[in-house]
Protein backbone atom coordinates (compact mmCIF):
# COMPACT_ATOMS: atom_id res chain seq x y z
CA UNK A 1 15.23 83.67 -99.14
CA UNK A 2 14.42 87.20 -100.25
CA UNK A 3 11.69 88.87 -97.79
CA UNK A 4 9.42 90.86 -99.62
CA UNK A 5 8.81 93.22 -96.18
CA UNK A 6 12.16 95.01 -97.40
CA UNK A 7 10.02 96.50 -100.05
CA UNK A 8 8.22 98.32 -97.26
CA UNK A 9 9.66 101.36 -98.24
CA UNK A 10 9.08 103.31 -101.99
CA UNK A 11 11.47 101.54 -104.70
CA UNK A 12 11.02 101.91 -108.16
CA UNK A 13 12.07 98.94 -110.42
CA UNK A 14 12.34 99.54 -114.26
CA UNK A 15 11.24 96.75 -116.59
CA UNK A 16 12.86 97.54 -120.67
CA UNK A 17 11.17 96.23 -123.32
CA UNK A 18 12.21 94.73 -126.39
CA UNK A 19 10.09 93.61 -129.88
CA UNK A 20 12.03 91.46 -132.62
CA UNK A 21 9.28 90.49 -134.11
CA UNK A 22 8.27 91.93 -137.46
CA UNK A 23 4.98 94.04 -136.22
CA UNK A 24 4.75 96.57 -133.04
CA UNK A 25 2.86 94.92 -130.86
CA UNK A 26 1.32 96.18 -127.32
CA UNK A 27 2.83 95.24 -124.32
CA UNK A 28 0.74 94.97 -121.11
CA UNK A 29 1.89 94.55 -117.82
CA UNK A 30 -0.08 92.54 -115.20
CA UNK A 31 0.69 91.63 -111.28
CA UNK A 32 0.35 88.02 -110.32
CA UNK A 33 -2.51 87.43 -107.66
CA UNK A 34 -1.73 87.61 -104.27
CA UNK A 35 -2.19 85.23 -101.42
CA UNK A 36 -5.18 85.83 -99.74
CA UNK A 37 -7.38 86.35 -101.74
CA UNK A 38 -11.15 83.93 -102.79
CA UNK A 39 -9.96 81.08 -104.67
CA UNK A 40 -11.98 82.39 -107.92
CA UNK A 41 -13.66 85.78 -108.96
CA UNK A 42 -10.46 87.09 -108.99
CA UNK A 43 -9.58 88.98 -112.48
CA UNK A 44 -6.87 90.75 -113.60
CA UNK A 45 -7.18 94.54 -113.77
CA UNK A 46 -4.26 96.62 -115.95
CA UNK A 47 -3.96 99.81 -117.26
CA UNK A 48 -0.14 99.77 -118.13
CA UNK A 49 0.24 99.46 -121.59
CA UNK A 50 3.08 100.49 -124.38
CA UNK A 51 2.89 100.09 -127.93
CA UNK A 52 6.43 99.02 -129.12
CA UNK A 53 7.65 99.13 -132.30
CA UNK A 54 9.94 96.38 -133.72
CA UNK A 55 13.66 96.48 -132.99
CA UNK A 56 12.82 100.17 -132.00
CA UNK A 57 16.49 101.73 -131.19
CA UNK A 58 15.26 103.90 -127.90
CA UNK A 59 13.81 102.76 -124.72
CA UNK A 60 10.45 101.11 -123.84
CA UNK A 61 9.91 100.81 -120.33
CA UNK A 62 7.90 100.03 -117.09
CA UNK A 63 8.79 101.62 -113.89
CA UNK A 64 7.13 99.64 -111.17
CA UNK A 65 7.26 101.47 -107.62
CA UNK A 66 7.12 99.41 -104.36
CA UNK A 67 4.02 101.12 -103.28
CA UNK A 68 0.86 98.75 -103.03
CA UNK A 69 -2.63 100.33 -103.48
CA UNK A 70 -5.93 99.09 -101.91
CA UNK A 71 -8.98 100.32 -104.22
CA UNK A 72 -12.77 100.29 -103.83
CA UNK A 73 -15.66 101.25 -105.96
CA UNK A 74 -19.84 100.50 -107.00
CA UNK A 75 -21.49 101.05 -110.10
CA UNK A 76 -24.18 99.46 -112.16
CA UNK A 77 -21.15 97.10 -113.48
CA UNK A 78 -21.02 93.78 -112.16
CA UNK A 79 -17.55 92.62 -111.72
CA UNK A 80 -16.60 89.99 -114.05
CA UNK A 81 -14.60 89.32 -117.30
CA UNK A 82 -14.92 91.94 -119.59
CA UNK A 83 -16.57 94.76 -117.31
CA UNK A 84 -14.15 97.55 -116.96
CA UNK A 85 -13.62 98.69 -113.15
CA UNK A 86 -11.81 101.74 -112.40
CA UNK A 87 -11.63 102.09 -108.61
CA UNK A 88 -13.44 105.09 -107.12
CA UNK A 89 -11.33 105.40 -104.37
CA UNK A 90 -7.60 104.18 -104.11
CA UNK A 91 -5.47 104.59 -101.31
CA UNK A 92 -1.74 103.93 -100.83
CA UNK A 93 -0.64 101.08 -98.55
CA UNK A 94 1.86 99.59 -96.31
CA UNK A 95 2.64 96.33 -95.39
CA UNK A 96 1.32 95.26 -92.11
CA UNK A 97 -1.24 97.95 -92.39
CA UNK A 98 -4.87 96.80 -91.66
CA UNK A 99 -7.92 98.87 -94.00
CA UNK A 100 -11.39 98.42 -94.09
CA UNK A 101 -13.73 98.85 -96.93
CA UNK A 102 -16.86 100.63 -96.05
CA UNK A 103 -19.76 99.99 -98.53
CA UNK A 104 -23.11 101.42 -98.28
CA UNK A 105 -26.20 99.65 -98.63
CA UNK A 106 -28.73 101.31 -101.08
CA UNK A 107 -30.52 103.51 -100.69
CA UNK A 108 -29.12 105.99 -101.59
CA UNK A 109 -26.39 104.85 -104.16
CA UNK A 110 -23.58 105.85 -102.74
CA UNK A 111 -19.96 105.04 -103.41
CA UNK A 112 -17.40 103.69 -100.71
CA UNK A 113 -14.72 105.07 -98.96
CA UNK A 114 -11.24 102.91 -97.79
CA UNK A 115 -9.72 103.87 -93.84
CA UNK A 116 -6.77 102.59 -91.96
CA UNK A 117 -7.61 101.10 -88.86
CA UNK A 118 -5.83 102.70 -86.20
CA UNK A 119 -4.03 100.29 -83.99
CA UNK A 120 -4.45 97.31 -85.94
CA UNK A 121 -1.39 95.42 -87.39
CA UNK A 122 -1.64 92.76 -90.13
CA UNK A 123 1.29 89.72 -89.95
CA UNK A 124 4.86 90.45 -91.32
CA UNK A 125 4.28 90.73 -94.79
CA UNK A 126 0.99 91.14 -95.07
CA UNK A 127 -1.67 93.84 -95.59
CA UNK A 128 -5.46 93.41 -94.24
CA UNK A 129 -8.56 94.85 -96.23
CA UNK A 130 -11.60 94.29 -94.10
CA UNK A 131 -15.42 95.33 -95.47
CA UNK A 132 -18.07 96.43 -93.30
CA UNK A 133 -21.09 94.81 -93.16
CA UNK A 134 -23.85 95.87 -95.79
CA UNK A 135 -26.60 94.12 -97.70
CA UNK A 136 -24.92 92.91 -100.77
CA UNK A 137 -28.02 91.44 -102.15
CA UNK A 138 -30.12 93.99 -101.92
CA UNK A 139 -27.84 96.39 -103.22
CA UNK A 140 -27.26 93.92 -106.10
CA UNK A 141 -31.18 93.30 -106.58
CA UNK A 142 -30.89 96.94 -107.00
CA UNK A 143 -28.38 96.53 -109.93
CA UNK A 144 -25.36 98.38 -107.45
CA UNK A 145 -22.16 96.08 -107.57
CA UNK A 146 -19.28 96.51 -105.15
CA UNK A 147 -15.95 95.99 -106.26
CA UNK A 148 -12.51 95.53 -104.66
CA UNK A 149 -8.83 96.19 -106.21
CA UNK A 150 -5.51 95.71 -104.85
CA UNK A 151 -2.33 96.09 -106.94
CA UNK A 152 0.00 98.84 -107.78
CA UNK A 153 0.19 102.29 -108.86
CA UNK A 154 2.66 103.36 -111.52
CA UNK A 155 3.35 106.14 -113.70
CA UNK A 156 1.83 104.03 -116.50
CA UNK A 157 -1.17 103.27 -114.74
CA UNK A 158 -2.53 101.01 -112.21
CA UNK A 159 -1.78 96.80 -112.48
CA UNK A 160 -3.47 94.40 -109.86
CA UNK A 161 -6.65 92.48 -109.26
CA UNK A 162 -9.80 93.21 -108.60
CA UNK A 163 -12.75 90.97 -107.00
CA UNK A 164 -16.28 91.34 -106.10
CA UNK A 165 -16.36 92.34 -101.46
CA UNK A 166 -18.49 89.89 -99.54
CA UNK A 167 -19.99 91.72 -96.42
CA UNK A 168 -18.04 91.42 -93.52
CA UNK A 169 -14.88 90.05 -95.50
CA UNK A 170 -11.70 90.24 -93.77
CA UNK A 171 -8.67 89.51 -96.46
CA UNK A 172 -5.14 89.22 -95.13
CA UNK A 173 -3.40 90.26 -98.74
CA UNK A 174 0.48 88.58 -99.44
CA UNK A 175 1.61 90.38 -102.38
CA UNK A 176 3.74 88.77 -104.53
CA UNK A 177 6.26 91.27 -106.42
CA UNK A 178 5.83 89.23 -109.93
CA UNK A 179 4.75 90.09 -113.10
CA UNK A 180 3.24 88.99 -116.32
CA UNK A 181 4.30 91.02 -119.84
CA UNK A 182 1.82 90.11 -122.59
CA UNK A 183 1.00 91.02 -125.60
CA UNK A 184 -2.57 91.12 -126.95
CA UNK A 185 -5.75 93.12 -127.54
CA UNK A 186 -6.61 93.57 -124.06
CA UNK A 187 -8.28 97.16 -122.46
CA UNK A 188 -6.88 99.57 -120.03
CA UNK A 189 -9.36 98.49 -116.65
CA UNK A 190 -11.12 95.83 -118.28
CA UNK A 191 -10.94 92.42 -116.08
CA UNK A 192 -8.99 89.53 -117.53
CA UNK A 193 -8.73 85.86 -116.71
CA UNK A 194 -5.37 85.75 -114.91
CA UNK A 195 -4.85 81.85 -116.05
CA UNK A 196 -5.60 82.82 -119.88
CA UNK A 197 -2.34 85.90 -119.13
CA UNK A 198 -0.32 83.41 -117.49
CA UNK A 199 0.17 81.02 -120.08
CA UNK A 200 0.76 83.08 -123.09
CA UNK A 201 3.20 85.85 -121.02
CA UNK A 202 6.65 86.35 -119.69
CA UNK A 203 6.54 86.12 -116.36
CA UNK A 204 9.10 88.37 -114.19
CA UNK A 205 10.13 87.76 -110.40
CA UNK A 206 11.15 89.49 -107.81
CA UNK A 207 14.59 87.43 -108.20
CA UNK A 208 14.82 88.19 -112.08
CA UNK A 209 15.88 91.83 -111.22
CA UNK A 210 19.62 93.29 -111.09
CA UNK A 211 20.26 96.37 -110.22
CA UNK A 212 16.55 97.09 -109.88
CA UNK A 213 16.17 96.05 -113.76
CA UNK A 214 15.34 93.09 -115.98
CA UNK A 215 14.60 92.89 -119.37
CA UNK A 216 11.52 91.37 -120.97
CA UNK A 217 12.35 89.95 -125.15
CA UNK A 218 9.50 89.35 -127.42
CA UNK A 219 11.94 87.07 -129.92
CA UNK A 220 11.17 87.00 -133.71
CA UNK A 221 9.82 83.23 -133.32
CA UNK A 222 7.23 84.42 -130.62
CA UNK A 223 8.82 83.55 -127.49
CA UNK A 224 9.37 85.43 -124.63
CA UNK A 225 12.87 85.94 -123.11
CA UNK A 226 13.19 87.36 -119.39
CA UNK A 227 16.81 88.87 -118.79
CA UNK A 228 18.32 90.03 -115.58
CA UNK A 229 19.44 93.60 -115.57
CA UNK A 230 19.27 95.80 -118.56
CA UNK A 231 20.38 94.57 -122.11
């Protein structure tokens, strides 16, 4: 059984890219919910994007470090499909690391901030994002939306999910190291319906990768073909 807590430390896995089909086409790369998260008002959240031209003779690639990021942000934007969120704050996490979310209630409109608490251990595998507690519907009444991210940062951009904090939350996060590849007219930081990715999108595990690579194969009939190690 592979044990995700041996990605504790910083390892970069490389997903290649390959288009047969007769058009470039974009190819976006989204991280499959956690455990541990509300069972809706969840959305995905990518910024990782590459336009790739058909049967293109160099390399198209996602590198995909082990290093999980816990985000937090307000503005005037509720969350919800559609509404681009682009974390204010983003901090880099560990597994087994506990963080709190501190949100402010208006006034004044004020933007969060994301600590470690000292002391506090989440389970094996696991990291914990607390929030404070703050007045959610006032500062909503007042148009001021909280918003909460977890995913990864890579040097494409940032892929996870984001959700809208309830005051007082405490989340205990199980990532799962698995991805979706899909094409389609999506926008960097604008929230997506994770079960509308899922089903038109090649999904890559954890287990799919050798040699810390897999390749991903849009095919000239429109299917999707997920390859262990590079091809």
């Amino acid at each position: 059984m592979l044990n995700i807590d041996a990605l504790n430390s910083t390892t970069n896995y490389t997903i290649y890219l390959k288009n047969e089909s007769s058009d470039y086409k974009n190819f976006w790369c989204f991280l499959e919910k956690p455990a541990g998260l509300p069972n809706s008002g969840v959305f995905a959240n990518s910024s990782v994007c590459l336009n790739v031209l058909p049967n293109y003779g160099g390399i198209n690639k996602f590198v995909i470090p082990t290093q999980y990021s816990l985000g937090a942000g307000a503005s005037n934007q509720a969350v919800g499909l559609g509404v681009q969120i682009d974390s204010s704050i983003i901090r880099n996490s560990q597994l087994k690391q506990t963080w709190e979310a501190q949100y402010a209630t208006i006034p004044p409109y004020q933007g969060p901030n994301v600590n470690l608490v000292q002391g506090e251990r989440s389970p094996d595998n696991t990291i914990g994002l607390l929030s404070n507690s703050f007045d959610r519907v006032r500062n909503e009444n007042g148009k001021w939306y909280s918003n909460a991210s977890f995913g990864i940062q890579t040097q494409n951009g940032f892929l996870g999910v984001t959700w809208s904090p309830s005051p007082n939350d405490q989340n205990t996060i199980t990532p799962k190291f698995s991805f979706y590849i899909a094409t389609g007219s999506f926008t960097s930081y604008e929230l997506a319906d994770l079960a509308t990715i899922s089903r038109g999108s090649a999904k890559v595990e954890l287990s799919d990768f050798k040699n810390l690579e897999v390749t991903v194969i849009l095919t000239a009939t429109g299917e999707w073909l997920v390859q262990s190690g590079r091809v």
